[in-house]
Protein backbone atom coordinates (compact mmCIF):
# COMPACT_ATOMS: atom_id res chain seq x y z
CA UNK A 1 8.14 110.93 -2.78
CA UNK A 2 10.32 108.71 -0.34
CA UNK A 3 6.87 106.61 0.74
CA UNK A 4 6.38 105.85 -3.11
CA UNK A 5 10.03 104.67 -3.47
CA UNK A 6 9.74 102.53 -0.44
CA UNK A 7 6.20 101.20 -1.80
CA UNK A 8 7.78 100.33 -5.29
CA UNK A 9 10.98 98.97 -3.53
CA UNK A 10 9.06 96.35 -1.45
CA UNK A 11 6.67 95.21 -4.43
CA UNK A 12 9.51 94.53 -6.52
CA UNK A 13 11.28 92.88 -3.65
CA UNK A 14 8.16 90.58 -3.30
CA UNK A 15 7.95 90.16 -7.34
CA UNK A 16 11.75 88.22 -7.00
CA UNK A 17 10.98 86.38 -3.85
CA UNK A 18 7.81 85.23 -6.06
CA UNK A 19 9.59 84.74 -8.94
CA UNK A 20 12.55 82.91 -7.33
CA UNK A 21 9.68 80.57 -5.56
CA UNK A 22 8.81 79.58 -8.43
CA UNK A 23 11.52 78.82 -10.06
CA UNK A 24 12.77 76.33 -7.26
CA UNK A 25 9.19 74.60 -7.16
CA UNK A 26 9.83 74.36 -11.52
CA UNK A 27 13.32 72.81 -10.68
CA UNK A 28 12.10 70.45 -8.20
CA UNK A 29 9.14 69.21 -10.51
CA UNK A 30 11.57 68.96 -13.14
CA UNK A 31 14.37 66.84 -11.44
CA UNK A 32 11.06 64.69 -9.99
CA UNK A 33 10.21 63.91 -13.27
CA UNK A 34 14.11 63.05 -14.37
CA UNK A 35 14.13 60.62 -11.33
CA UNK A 36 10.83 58.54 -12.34
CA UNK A 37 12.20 58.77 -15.89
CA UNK A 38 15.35 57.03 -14.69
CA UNK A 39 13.70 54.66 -12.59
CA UNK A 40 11.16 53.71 -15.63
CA UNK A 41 13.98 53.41 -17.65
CA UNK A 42 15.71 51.63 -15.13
CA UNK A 43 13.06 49.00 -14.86
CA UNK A 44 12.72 48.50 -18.11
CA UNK A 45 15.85 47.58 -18.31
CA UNK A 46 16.11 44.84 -15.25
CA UNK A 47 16.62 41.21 -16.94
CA UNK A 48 15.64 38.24 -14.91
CA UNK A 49 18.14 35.26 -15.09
CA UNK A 50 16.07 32.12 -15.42
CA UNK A 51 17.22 28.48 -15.35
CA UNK A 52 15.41 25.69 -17.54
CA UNK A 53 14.69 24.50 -13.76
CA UNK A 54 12.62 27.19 -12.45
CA UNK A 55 9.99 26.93 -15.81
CA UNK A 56 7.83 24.29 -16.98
CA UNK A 57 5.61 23.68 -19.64
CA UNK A 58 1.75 23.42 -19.43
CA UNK A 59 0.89 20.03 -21.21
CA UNK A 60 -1.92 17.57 -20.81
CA UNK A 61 -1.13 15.14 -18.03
CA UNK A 62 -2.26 12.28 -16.88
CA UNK A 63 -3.25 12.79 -13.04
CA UNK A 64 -3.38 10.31 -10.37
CA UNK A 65 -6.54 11.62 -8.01
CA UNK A 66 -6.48 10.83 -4.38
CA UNK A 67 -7.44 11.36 -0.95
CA UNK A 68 -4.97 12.06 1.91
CA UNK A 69 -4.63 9.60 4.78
CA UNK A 70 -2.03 9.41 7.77
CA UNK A 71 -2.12 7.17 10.62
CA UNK A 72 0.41 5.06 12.45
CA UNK A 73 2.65 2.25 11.10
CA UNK A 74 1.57 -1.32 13.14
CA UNK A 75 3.28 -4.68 13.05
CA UNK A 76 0.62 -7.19 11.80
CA UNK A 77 1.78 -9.94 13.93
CA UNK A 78 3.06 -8.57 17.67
CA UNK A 79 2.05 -10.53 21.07
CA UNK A 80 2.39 -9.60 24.64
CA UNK A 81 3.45 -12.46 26.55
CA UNK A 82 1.88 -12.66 30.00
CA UNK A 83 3.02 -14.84 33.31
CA UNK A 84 -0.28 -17.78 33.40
CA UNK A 85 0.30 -18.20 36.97
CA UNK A 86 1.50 -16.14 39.53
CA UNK A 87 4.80 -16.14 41.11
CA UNK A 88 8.54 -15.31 41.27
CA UNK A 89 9.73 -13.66 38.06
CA UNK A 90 13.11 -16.11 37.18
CA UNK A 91 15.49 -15.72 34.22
CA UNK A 92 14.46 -12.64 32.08
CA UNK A 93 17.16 -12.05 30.18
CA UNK A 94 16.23 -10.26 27.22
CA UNK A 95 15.46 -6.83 26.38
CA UNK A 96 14.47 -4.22 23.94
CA UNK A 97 15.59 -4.97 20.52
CA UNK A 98 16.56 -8.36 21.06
CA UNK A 99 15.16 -11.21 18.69
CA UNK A 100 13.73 -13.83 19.41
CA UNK A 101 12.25 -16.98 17.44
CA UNK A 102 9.13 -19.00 17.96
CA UNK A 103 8.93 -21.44 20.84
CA UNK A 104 12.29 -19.39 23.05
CA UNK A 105 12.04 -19.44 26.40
CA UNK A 106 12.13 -16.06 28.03
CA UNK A 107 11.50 -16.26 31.22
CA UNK A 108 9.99 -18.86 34.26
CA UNK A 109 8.00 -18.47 37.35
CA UNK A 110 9.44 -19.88 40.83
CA UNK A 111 7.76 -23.46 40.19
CA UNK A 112 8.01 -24.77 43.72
CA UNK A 113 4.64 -24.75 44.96
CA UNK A 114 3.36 -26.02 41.12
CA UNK A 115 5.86 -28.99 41.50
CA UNK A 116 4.28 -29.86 45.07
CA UNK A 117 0.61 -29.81 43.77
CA UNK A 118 1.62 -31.82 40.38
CA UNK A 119 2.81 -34.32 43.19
CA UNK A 120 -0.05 -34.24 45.43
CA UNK A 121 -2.13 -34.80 42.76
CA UNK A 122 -0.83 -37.54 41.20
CA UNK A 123 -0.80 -38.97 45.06
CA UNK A 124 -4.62 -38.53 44.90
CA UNK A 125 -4.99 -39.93 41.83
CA UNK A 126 -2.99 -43.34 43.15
CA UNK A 127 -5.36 -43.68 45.76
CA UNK A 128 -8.16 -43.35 43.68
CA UNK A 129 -6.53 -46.27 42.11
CA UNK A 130 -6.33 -48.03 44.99
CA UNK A 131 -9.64 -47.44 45.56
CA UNK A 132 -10.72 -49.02 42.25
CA UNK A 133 -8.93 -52.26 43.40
CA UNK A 134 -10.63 -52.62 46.70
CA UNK A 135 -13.72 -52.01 45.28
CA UNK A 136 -13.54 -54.35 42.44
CA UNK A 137 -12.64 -57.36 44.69
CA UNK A 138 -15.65 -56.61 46.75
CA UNK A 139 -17.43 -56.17 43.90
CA UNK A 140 -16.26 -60.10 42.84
CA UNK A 141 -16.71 -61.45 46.18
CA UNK A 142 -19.73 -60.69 46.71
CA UNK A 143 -21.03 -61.75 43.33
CA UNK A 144 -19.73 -65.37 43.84
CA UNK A 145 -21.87 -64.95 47.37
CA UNK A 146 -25.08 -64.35 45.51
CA UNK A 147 -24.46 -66.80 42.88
CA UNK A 148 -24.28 -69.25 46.01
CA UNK A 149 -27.46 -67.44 47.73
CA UNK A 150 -25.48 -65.96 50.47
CA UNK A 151 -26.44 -62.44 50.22
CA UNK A 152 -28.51 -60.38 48.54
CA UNK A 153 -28.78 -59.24 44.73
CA UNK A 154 -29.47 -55.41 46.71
CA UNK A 155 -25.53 -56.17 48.54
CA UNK A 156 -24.38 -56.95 44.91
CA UNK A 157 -25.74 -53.97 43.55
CA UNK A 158 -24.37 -51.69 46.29
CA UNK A 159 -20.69 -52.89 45.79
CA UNK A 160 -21.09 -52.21 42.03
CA UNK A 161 -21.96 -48.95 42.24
CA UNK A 162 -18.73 -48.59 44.96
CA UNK A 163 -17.20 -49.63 41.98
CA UNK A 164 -18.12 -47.33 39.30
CA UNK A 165 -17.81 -44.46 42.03
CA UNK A 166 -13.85 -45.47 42.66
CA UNK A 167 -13.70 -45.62 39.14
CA UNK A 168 -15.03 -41.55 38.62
CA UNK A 169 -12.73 -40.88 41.36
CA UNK A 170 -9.67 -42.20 39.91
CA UNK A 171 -11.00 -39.97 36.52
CA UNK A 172 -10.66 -37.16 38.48
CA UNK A 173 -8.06 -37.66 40.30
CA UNK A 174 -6.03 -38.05 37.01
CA UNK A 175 -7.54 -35.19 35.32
CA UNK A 176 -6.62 -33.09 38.31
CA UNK A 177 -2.79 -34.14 37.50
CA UNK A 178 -2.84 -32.73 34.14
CA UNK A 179 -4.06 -29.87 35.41
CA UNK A 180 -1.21 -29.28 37.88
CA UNK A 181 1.40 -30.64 35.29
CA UNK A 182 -0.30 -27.79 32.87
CA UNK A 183 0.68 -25.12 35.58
CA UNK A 184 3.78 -27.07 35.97
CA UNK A 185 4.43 -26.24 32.53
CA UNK A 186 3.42 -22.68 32.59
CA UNK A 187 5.62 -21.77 34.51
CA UNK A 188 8.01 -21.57 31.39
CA UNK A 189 7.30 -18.50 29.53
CA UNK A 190 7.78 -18.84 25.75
CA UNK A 191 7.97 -16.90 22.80
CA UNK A 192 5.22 -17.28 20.64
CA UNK A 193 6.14 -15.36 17.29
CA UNK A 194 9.21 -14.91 16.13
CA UNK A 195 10.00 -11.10 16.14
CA UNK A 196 11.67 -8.30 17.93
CA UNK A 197 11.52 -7.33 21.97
CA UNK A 198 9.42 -3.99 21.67
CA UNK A 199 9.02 -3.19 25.42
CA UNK A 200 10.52 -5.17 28.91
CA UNK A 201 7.07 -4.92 31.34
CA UNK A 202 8.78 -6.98 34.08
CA UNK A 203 11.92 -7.48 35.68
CA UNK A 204 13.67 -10.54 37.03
CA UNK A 205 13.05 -11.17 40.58
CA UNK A 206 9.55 -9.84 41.13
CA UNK A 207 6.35 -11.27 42.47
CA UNK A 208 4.18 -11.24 38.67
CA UNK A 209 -0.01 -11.54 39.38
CA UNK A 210 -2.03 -13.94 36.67
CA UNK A 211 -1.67 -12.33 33.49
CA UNK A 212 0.81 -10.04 34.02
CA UNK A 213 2.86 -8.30 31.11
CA UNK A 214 6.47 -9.27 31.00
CA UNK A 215 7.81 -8.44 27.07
CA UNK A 216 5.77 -7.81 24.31
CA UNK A 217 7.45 -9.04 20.63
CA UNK A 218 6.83 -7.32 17.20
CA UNK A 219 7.25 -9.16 13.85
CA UNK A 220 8.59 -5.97 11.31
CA UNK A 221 8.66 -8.32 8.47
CA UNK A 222 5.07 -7.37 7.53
CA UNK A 223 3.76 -3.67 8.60
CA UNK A 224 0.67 -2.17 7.50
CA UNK A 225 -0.85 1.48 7.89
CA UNK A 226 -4.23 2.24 9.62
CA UNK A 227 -5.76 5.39 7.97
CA UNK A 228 -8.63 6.43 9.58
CA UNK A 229 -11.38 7.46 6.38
CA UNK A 230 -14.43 9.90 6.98
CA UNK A 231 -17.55 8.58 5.81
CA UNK A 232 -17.88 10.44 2.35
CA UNK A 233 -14.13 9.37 1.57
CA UNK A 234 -14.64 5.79 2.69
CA UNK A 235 -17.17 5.43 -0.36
CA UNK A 236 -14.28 6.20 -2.76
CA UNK A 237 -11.87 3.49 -1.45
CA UNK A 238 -11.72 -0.33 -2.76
CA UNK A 239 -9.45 -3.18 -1.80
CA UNK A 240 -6.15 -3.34 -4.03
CA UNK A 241 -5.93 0.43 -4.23
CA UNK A 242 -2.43 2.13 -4.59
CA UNK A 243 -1.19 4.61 -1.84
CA UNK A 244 2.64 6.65 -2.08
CA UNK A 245 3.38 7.18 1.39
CA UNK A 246 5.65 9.77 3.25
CA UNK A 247 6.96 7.98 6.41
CA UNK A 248 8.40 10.08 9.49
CA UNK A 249 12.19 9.79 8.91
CA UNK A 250 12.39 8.35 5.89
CA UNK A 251 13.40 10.54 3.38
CA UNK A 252 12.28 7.74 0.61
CA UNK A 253 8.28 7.49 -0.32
CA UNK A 254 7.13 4.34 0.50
CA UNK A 255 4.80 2.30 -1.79
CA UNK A 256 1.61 0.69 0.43
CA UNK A 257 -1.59 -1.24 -0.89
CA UNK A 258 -5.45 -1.01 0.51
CA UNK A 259 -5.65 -4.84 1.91
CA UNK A 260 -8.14 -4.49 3.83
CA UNK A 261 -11.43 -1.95 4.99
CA UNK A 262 -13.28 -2.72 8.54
CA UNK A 263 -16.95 -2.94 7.49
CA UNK A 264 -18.09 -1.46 10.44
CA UNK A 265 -17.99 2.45 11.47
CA UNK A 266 -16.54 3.57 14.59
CA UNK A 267 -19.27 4.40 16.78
CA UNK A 268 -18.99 8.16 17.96
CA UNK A 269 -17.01 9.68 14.94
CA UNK A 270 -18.91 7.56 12.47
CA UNK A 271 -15.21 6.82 10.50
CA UNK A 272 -13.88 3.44 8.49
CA UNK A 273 -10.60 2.57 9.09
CA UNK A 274 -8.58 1.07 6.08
CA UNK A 275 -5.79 -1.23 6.08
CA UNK A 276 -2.92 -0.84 3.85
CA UNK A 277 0.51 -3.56 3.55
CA UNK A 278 3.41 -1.53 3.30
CA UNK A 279 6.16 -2.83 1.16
CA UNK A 280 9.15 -4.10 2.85
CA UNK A 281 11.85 -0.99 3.62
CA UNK A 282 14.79 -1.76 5.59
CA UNK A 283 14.58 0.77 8.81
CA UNK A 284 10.76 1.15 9.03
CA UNK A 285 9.73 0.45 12.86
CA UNK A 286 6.53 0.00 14.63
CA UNK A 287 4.69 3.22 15.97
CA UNK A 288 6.17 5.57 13.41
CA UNK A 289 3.77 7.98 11.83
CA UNK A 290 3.04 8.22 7.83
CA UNK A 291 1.42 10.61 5.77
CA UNK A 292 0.49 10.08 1.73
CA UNK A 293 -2.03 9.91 -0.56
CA UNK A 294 -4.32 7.18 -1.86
CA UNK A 295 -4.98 6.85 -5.25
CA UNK A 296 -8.87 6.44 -6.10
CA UNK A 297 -8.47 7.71 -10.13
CA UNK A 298 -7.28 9.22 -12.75
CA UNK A 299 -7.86 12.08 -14.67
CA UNK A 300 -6.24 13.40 -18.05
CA UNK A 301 -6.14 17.75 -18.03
CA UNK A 302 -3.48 20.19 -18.83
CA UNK A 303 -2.23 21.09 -15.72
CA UNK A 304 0.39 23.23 -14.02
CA UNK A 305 2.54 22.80 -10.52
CA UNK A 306 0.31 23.59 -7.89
CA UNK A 307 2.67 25.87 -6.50
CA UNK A 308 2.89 27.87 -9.78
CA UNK A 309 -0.81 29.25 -9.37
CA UNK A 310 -0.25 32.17 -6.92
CA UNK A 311 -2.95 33.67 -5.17
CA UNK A 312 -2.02 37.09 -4.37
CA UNK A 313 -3.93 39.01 -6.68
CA UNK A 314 -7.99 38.51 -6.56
CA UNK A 315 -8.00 35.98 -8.66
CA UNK A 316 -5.49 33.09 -9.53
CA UNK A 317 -2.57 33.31 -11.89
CA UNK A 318 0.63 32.00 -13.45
CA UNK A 319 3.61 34.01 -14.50
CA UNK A 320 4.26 32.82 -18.19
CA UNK A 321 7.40 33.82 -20.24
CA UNK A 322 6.16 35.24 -23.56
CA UNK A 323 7.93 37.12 -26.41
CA UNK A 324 11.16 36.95 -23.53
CA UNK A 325 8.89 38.86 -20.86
CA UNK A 326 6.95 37.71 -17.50
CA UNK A 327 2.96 37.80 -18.09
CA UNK A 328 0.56 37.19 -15.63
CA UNK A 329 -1.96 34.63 -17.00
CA UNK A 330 -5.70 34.28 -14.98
CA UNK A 331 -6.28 30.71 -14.85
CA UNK A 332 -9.30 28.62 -13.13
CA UNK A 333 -7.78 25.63 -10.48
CA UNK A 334 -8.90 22.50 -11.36
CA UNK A 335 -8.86 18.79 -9.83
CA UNK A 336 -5.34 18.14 -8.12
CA UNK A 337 -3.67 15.20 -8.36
CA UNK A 338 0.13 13.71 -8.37
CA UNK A 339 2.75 13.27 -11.58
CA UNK A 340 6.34 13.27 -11.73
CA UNK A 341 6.37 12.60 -7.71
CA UNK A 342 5.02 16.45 -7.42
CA UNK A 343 0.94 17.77 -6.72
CA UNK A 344 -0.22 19.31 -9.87
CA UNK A 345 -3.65 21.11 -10.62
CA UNK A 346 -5.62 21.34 -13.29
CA UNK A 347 -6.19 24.85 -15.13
CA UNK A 348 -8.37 26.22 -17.72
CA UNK A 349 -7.64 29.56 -19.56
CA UNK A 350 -3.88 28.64 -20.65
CA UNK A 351 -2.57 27.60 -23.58
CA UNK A 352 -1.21 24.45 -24.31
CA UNK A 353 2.71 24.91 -24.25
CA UNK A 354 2.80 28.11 -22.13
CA UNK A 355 6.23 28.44 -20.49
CA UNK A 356 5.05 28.65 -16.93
CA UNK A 357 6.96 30.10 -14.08
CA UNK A 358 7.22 27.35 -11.29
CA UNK A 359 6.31 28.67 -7.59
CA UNK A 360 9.56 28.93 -6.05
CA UNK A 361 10.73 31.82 -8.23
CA UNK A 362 8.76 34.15 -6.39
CA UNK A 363 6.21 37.03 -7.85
CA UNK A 364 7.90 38.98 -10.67
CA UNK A 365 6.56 42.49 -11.77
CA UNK A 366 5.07 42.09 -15.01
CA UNK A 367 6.84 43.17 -18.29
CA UNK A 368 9.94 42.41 -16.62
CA UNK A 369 12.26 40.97 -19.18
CA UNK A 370 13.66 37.60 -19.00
CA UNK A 371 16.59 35.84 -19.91
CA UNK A 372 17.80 31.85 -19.54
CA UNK A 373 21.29 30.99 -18.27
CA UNK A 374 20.86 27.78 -20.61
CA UNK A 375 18.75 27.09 -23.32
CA UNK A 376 15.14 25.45 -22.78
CA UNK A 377 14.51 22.04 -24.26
CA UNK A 378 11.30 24.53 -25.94
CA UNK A 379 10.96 27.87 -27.11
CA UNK A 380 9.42 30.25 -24.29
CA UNK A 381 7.79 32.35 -27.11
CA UNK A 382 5.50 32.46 -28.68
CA UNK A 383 2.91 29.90 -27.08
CA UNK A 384 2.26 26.78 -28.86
CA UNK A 385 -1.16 25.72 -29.94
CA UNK A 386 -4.24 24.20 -28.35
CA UNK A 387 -4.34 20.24 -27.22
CA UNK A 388 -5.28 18.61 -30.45
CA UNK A 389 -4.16 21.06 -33.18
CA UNK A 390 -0.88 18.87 -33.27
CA UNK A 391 1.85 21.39 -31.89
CA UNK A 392 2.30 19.17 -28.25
CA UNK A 393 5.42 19.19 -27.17
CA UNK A 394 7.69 17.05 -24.72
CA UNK A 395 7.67 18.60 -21.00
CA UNK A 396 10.27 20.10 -19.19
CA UNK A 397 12.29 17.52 -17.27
């Protein structure tokens, strides 16, 4: 009798450890399910603030297409100016950022040994004169000797040609004086544009070869870009072409024009370089690097920010505002271009009007309610109709 008590004692024992098992697993379901209740709920009820800033309405716009181009800003006029003779480097006074104007002197060479061969020369050149003289009267003495049947015509001809020798002598002679009064005068070392000292190559003092660098001078009144152009792009680009450039430093764009293409390719990399004048901004320098786009058409498409079409899902979309909550809208990219100073694409499955989320918002869950800390110059809900069915409305500024 004692072994069935004990056997019913431990079955019921095990019935309430089952039973209390249980229960705890029930409770824990139960306050599982009261959490993701509250959580639901709790979502459900999260309101996004929104300014009229971060949203923007999708509306036909009128897109300028164009390719990208970069390259280096150049001075069109610039010169190096180089010693012509060799020498003693005298005088160099300027230096980087000083201007200069047409025609300044900057600089001379030692012109002691030019002086003494300008002299010599002209020396040379009198006693070529001399010559001339001598042989002249010879040349008249002995033609009074023939004419009185003294001598020879042969001894007459001999003294002319003494003649016409001294004369080619004395030619010479004087053409080898302007050529040492040229030196002479290279030895002054002038400005030729007017412009800015870029770079000092030489310093005073120094023994300078032929054609070696002393300053070079930059004119910054008129700069232009070189953009380098791959073949297939180079087909698209025309003289008088428009180009919004983004120089390094400037915090302005800068306007430029196409002025010029090279009609030949560069051999090896098969690219066209283009020329484009930049307009004249105070602060631009020679050297600096700029970035932009060139304009090569138009196109007219309702379009979006391109950094409103997020790409995190497999296929694009835009967060939309509709009935006062976030929807995600697929939508097909289309041509880019640039409005409003900003890179906007082209999209297909959105309606015209749709209040579109711009990019720097951030991804929003969907369903998530929205609210505007000031009201939108148009109604986020409900979407207005197609392009052409008369319900267009002015964009967002």
């Amino acid at each position: 009798m004692k072994r069935i008590h004990w056997r019913w004692a431990i079955a019921a024992l095990v019935l309430l450890l089952a039973a209390a098992g249980a229960m705890r697993v029930l409770s824990a379901r139960r306050a599982q399910q009261a959490l993701q209740a509250s959580a639901a709920e709790h979502r459900q009820q999260v309101v996004v603030e929104l300014a009229s800033s971060d949203v923007v309405q999708a509306q036909p716009r009128e897109l300028t297409q164009g390719l990208p181009i970069s390259g280096s800003l150049k001075a069109v006029n610039s010169a190096v100016v180089k010693a012509r003779i060799a020498g003693e480097l005298l005088g160099l006074t300027v230096r980087e950022g000083d201007p200069v104007t047409a025609g300044q002197v900057i600089a001379r060479v030692e012109e002691t040994e030019s002086r003494a061969r300008l002299k010599q020369a002209q020396e040379q050149a009198d006693s070529a004169k001399a010559q001339i003289e001598i042989a002249q009267r010879q040349w008249d003495n002995n033609k009074a000797l023939v004419d009185q049947g003294f001598i020879s015509k042969t001894a007459l001809d001999t003294s002319w040609n003494n003649f016409v020798s001294a004369q080619a002598n004395h030619q010479a002679a004087l053409a080898a004086v302007e050529v040492a009064r040229k030196a002479l005068d290279d030895t002054v070392l002038r400005a030729p544009i007017a412009g800015i000292v870029s770079q000092r190559l030489a310093q005073s003092g120094e023994r300078i070869a032929i054609d070696g660098k002393v300053v070079e001078i930059v004119d910054l009144s008129r700069l232009e870009l070189e953009a380098t152009l791959s073949a297939t792009d180079s087909m698209d680009v025309r003289i008088g072409q428009d180009a919004v450039l983004q120089v390094e430093g400037s915090a302005q764009p800068v306007a430029a024009r196409v002025v010029r293409i090279n009609p030949s390719a560069q051999a090896g990399s098969r690219s066209v370089v283009a020329y484009l004048a930049i307009a004249p901004v105070p602060g631009l320098r020679h050297g600096l690097f700029a970035q932009g786009t060139l304009a090569t058409g138009r196109a007219n498409a309702l379009a979006v920010p391109l950094a409103a079409v997020r790409t995190d899902k497999p296929s694009p979309y835009v967060q939309v505002v509709e009935n006062g909550k976030v929807v995600h809208k697929a939508v097909e990219a289309g041509a880019r271009g640039e409005a409003d100073g900003q890179t906007w694409v082209a999209v297909s499955g959105l309606p015209a009007g749709a209040v579109v989320i711009r990019g720097h918002v951030g991804p929003l869950r969907e369903g998530t309610n929205v609210k505007f800390t000031q009201a939108v110059p148009y109604a986020p809900s409900p979407p207005l109709p197609a392009p052409g069915a008369g319900g267009g409305r002015r964009p967002s500024p």
